[in-house]
N, C-alpha and C. Protein backbone atom coordinates (compact mmCIF):
# COMPACT_ATOMS: atom_id res chain seq x y z
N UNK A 1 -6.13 4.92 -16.97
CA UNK A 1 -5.92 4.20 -15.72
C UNK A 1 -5.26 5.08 -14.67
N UNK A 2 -4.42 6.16 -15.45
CA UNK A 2 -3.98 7.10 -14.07
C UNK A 2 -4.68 7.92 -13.31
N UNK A 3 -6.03 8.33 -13.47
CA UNK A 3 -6.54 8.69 -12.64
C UNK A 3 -7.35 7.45 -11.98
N UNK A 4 -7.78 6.68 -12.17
CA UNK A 4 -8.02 5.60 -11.37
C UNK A 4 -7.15 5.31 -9.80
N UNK A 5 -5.77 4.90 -10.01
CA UNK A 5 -4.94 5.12 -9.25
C UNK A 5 -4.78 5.77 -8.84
N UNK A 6 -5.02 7.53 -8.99
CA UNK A 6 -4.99 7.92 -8.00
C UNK A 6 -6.89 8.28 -7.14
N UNK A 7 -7.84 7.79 -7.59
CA UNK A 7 -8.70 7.43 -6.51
C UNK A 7 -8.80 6.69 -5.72
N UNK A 8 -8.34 5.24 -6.13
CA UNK A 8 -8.03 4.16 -5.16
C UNK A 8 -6.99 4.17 -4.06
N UNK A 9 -5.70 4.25 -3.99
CA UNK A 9 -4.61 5.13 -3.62
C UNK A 9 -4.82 6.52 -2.51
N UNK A 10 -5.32 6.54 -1.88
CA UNK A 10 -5.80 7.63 -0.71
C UNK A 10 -3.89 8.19 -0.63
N UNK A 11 -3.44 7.64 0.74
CA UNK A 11 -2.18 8.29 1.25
C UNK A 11 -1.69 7.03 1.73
N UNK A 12 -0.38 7.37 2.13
CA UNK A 12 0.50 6.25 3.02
C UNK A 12 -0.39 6.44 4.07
N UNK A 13 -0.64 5.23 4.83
CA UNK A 13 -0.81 4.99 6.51
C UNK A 13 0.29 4.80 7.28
N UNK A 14 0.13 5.91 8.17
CA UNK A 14 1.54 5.94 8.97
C UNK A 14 1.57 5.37 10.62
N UNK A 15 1.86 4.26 11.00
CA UNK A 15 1.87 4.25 12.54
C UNK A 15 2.91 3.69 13.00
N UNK A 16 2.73 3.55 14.33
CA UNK A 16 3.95 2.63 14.57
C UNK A 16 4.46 1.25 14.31
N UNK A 17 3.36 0.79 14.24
CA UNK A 17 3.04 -0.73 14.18
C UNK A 17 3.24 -0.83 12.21
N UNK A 18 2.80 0.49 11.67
CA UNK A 18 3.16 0.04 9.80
C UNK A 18 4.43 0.15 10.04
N UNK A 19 5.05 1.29 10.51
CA UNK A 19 7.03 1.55 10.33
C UNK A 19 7.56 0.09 10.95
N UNK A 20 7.04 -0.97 11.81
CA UNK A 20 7.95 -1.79 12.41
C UNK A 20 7.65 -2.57 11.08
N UNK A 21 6.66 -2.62 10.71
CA UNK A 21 5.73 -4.22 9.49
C UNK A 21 7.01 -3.37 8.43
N UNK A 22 7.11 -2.24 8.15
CA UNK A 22 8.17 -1.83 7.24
C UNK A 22 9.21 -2.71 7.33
N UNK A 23 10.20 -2.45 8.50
CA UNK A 23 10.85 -2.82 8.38
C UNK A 23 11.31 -4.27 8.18
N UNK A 24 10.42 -5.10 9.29
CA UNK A 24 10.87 -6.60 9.37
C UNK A 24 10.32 -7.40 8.56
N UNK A 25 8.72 -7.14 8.27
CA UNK A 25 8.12 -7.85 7.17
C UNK A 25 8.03 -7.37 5.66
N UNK A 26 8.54 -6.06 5.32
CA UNK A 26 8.60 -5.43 3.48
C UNK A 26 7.51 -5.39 3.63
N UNK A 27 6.43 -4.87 4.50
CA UNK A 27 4.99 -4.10 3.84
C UNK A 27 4.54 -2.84 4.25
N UNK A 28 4.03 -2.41 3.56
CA UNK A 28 3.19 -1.14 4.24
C UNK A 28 1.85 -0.73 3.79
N UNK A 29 1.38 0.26 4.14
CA UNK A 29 -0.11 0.35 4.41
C UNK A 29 -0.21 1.59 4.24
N UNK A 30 -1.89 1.41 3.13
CA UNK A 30 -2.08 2.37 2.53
C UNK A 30 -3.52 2.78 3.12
N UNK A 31 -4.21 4.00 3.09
CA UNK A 31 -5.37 4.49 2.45
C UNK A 31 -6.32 4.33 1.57
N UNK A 32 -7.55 3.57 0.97
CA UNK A 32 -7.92 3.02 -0.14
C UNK A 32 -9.06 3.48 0.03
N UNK A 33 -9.21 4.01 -1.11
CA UNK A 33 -11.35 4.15 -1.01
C UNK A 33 -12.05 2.99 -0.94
N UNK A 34 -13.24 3.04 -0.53
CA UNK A 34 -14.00 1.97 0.59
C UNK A 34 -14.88 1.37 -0.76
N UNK A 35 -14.86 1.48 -2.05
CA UNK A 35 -14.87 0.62 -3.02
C UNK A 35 -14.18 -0.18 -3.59
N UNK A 36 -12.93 0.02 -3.11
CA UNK A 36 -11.62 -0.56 -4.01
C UNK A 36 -11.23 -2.11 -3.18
N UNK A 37 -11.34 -2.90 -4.65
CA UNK A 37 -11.02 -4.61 -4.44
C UNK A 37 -9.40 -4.58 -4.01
N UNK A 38 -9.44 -5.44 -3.72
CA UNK A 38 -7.70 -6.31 -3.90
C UNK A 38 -7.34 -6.40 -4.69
N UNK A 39 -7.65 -6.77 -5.78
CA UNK A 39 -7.34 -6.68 -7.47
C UNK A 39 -7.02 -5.30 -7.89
N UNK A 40 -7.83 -4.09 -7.47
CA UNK A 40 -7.65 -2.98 -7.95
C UNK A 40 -6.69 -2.38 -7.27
N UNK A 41 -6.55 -2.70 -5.91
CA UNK A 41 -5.88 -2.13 -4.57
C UNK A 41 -3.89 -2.69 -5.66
N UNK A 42 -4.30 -3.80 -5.44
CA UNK A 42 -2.55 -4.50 -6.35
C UNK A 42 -2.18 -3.90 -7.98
N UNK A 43 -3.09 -3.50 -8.39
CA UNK A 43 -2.70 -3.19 -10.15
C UNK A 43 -2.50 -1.98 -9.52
N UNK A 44 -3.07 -0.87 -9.42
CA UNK A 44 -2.35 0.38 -8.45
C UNK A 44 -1.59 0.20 -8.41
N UNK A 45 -0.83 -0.43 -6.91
CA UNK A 45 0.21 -0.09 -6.38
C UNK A 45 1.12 -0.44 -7.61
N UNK A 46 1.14 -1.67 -8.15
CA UNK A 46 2.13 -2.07 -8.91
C UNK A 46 2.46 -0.88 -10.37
N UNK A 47 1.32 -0.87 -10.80
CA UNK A 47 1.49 0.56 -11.82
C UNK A 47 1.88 1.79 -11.08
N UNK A 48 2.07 1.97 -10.19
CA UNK A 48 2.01 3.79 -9.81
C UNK A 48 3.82 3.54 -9.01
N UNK A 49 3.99 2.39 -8.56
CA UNK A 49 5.19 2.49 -7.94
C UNK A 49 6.42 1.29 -8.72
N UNK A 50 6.23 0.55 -9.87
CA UNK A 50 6.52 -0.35 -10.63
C UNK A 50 6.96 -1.44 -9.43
N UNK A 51 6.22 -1.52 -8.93
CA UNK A 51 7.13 -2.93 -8.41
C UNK A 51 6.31 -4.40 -8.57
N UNK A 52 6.46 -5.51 -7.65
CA UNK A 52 5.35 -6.44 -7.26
C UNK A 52 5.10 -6.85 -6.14
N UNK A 53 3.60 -7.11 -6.13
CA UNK A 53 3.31 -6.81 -4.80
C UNK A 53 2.77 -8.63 -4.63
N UNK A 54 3.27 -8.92 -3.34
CA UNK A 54 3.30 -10.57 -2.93
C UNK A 54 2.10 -11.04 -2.42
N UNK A 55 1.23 -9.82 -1.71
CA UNK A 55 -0.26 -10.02 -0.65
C UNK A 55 -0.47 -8.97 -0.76
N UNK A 56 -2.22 -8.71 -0.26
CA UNK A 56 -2.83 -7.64 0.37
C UNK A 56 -3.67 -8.05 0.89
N UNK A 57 -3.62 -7.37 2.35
CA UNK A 57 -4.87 -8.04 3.32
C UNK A 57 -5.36 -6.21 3.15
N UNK A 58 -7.06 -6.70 3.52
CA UNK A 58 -7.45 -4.96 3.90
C UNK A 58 -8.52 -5.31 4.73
N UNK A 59 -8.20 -4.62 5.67
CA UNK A 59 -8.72 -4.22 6.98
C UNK A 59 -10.18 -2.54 6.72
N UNK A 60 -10.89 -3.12 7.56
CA UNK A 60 -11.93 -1.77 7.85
C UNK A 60 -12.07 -1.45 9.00
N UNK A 61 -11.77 0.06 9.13
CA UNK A 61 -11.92 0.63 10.49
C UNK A 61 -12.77 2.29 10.31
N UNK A 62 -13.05 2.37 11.46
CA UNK A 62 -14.09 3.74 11.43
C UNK A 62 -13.43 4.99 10.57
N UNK A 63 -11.81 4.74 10.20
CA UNK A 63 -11.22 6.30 9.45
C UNK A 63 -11.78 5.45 8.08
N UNK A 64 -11.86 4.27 7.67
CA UNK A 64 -11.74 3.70 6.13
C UNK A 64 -11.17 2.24 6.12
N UNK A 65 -11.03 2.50 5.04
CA UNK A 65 -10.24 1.11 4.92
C UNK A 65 -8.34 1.22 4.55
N UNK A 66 -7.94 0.24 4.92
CA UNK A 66 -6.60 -0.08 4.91
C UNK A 66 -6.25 -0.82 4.07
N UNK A 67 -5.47 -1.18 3.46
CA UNK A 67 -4.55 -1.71 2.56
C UNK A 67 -3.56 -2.45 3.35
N UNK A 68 -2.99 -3.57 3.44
CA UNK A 68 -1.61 -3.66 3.76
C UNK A 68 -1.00 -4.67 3.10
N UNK A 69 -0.12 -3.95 2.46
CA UNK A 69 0.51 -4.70 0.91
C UNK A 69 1.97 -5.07 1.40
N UNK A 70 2.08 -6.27 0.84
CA UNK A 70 2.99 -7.00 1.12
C UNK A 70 3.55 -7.54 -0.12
N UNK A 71 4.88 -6.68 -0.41
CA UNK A 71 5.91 -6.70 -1.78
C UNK A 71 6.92 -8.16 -1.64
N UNK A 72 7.11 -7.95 -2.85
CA UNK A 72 7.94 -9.72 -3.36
C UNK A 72 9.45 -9.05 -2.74
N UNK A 73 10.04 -10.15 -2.49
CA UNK A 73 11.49 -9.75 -1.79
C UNK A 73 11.99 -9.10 -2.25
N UNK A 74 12.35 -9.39 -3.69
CA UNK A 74 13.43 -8.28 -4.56
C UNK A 74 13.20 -6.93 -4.16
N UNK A 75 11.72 -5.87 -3.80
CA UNK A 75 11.47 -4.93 -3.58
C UNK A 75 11.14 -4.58 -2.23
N UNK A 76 12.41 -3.39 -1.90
CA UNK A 76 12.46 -3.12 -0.21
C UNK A 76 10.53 -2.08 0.03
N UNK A 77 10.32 -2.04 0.88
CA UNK A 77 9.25 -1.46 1.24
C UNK A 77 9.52 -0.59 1.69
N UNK A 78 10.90 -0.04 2.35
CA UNK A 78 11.56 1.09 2.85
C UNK A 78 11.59 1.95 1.61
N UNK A 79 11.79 1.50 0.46
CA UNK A 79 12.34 2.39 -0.62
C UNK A 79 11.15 3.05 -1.79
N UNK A 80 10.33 1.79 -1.22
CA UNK A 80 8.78 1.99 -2.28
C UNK A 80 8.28 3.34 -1.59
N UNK A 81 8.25 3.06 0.58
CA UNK A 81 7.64 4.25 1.29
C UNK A 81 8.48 5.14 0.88
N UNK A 82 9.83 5.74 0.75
CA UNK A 82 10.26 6.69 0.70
C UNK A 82 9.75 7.34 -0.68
N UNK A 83 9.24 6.85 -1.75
CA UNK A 83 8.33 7.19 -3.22
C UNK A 83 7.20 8.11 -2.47
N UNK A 84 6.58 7.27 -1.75
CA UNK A 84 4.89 7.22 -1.93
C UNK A 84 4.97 8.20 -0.32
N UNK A 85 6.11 8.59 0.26
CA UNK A 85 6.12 9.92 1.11
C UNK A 85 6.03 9.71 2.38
N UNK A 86 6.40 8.46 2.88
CA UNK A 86 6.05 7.74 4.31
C UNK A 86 7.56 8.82 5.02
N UNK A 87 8.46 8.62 4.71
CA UNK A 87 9.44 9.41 4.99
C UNK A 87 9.57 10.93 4.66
């Protein structure tokens, strides 16, 4: 399964609008290959960064597709990005 995760799993998405969703709403936004479900997009994140993840909406735009995962309270999204290299 670990290389799985890391095909699905592209990079952090970095903008302004993910750093504010960081902060006020606990989500952030990933990179995902343009095969990868919601199902696969959530067992990822949750295996590669141990946490749990509350939502994922994913968006398609001309770079790919987006991810934007939205973690259960107990887990800051500030601390997951600082893992996964947003910082």
């Amino acid at each position: 399964m670990t290389r799985l995760q890391h095909r699905i799993l592209l990079h952090a998405y970095v903008t302004e609008k993910a750093m504010d969703e960081m902060e006020r709403q606990n989500k952030l936004e990933f990179m995902v290959d343009h095969r990868a479900t919601r199902a696969q997009v959530k067992q990822a994140v949750q295996e590669t960064y141990q946490c749990k993840v509350a939502k994922i909406t994913i968006k398609i735009v001309r770079a790919g597709k987006i991810a934007t995962v939205r973690f259960a309270p107990e887990y800051s999204a500030e601390d997951i990005g600082s893992r996964a290299g947003v910082f």
